[in-house]
Protein backbone atom coordinates (compact mmCIF):
# COMPACT_ATOMS: atom_id res chain seq x y z
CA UNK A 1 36.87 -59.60 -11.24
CA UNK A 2 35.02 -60.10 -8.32
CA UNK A 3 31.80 -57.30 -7.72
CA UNK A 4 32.28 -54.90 -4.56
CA UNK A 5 28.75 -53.81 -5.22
CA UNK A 6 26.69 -53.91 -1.67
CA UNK A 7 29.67 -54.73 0.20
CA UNK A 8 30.83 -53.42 3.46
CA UNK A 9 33.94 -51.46 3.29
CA UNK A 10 37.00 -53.45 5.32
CA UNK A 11 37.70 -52.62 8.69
CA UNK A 12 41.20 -51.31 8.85
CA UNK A 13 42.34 -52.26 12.27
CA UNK A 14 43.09 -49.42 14.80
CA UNK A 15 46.69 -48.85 15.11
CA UNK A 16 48.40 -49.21 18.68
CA UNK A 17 49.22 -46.31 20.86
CA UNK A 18 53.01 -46.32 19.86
CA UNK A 19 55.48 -43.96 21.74
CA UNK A 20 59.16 -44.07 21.84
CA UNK A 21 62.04 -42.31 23.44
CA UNK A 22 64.79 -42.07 26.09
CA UNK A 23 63.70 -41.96 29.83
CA UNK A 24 67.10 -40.20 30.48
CA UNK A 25 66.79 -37.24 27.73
CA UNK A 26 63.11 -37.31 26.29
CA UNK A 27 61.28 -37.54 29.76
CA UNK A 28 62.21 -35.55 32.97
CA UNK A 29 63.00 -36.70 36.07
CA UNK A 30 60.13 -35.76 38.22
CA UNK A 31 59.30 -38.81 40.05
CA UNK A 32 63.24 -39.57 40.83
CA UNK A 33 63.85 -42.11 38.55
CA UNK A 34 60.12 -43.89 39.13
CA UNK A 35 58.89 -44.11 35.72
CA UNK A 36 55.71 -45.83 36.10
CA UNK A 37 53.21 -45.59 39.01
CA UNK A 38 49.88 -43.95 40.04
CA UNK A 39 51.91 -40.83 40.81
CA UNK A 40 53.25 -40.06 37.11
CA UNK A 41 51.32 -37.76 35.20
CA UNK A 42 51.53 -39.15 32.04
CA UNK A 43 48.67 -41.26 31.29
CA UNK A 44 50.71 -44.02 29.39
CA UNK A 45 53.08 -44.45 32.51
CA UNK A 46 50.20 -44.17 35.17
CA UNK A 47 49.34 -47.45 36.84
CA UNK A 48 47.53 -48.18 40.47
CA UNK A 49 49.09 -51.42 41.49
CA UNK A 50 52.36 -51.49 39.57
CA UNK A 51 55.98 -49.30 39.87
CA UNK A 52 59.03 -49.14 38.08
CA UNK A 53 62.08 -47.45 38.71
CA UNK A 54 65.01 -46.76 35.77
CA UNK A 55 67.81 -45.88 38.29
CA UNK A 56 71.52 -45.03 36.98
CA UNK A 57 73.76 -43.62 39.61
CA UNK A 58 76.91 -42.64 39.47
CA UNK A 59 79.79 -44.55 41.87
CA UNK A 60 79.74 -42.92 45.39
CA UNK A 61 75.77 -41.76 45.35
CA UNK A 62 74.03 -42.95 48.84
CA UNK A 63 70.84 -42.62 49.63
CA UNK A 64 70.02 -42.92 53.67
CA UNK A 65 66.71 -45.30 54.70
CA UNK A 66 63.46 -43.13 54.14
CA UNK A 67 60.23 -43.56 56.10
CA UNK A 68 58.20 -46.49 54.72
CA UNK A 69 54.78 -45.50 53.31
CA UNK A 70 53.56 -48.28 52.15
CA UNK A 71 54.14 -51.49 53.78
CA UNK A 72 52.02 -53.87 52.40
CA UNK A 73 54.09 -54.00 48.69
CA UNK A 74 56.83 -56.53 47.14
CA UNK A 75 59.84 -55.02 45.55
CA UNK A 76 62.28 -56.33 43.63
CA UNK A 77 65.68 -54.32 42.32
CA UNK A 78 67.98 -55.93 39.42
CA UNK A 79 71.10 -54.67 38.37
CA UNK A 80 71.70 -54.01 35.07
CA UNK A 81 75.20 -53.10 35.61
CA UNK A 82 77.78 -52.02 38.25
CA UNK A 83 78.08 -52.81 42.08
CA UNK A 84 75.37 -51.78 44.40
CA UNK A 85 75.38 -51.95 48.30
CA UNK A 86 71.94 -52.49 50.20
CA UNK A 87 71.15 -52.46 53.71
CA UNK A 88 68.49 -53.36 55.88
CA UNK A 89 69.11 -53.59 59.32
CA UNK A 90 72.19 -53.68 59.55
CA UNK A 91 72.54 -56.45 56.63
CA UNK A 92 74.66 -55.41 53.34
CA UNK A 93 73.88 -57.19 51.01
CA UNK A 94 75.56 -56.34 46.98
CA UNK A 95 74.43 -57.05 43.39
CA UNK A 96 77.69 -57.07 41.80
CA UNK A 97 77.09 -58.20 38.32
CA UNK A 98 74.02 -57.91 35.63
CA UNK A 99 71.07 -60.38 36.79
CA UNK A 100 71.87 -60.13 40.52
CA UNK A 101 68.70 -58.89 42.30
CA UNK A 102 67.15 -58.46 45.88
CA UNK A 103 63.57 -59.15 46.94
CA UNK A 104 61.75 -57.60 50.02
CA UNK A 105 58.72 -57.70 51.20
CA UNK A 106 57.23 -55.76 53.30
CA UNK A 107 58.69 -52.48 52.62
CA UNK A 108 61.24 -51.86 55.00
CA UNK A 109 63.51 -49.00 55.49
CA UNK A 110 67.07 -49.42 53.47
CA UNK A 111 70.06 -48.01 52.43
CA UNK A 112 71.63 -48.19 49.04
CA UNK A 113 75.19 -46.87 47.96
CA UNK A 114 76.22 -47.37 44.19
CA UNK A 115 80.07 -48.81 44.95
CA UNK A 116 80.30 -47.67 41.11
CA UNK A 117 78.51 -46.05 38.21
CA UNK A 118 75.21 -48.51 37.86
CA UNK A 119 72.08 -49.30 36.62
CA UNK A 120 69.05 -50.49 38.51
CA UNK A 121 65.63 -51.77 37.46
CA UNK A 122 63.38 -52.10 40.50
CA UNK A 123 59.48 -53.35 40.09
CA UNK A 124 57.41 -53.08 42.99
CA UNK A 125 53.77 -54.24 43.70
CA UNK A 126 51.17 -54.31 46.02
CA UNK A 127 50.17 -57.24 47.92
């Protein structure tokens, strides 16, 4: 057996900030649906640069264009599920099935409607 006399005790490695839960029970929804961004609280889900938004509607919700405060940011929306209507300008444009996405850049006003219950993802960035 080997001696552990004058040895350094091991290092045991530091374990990772681990948390789990349900953004749609566990957390509430004070940031309307944004669940990461320099305006959560939370220091975990606080970031400068970075957004994301876990948005499930149900079929009929519309949200008119709001005022654009920051311009100079990509954003991208996915759907998850369900049948989404988008408009800028007078352009509709519809993610009808999971994968379909939209990409804009700058921020520009828009509408959405949720042509049934859904599920959006939507990352935006600064430039």
């Amino acid at each position: 057996m080997a001696s552990t006399k004058g040895s350094l005790p091991k290092k045991r490695k530091k374990s990772p900030n681990i948390k789990a839960g349900h953004f749609f029970t566990t957390h509430p929804n004070d940031y309307k649906d944004w669940i990461v961004g320099p305006f959560v609280k939370e220091e975990e889900f606080c970031a400068d640069n970075f957004e994301l938004k876990f948005q499930r509607g149900e079929q009929g919700l519309l949200r008119k264009p709001k005022k654009v405060l920051n311009k100079n940011v990509h954003t991208l929306a996915i759907a998850v599920y369900g049948y989404i209507r988008m408009n800028f300008a007078e352009e509709d444009i519809y993610l009808k099935k999971e994968g379909d996405y939209i990409y804009w850049s700058p921020d520009a006003p828009h509408e959405f409607e949720f042509l049934e219950d859904s599920l959006v993802i939507t990352l935006r960035w600064e430039s």
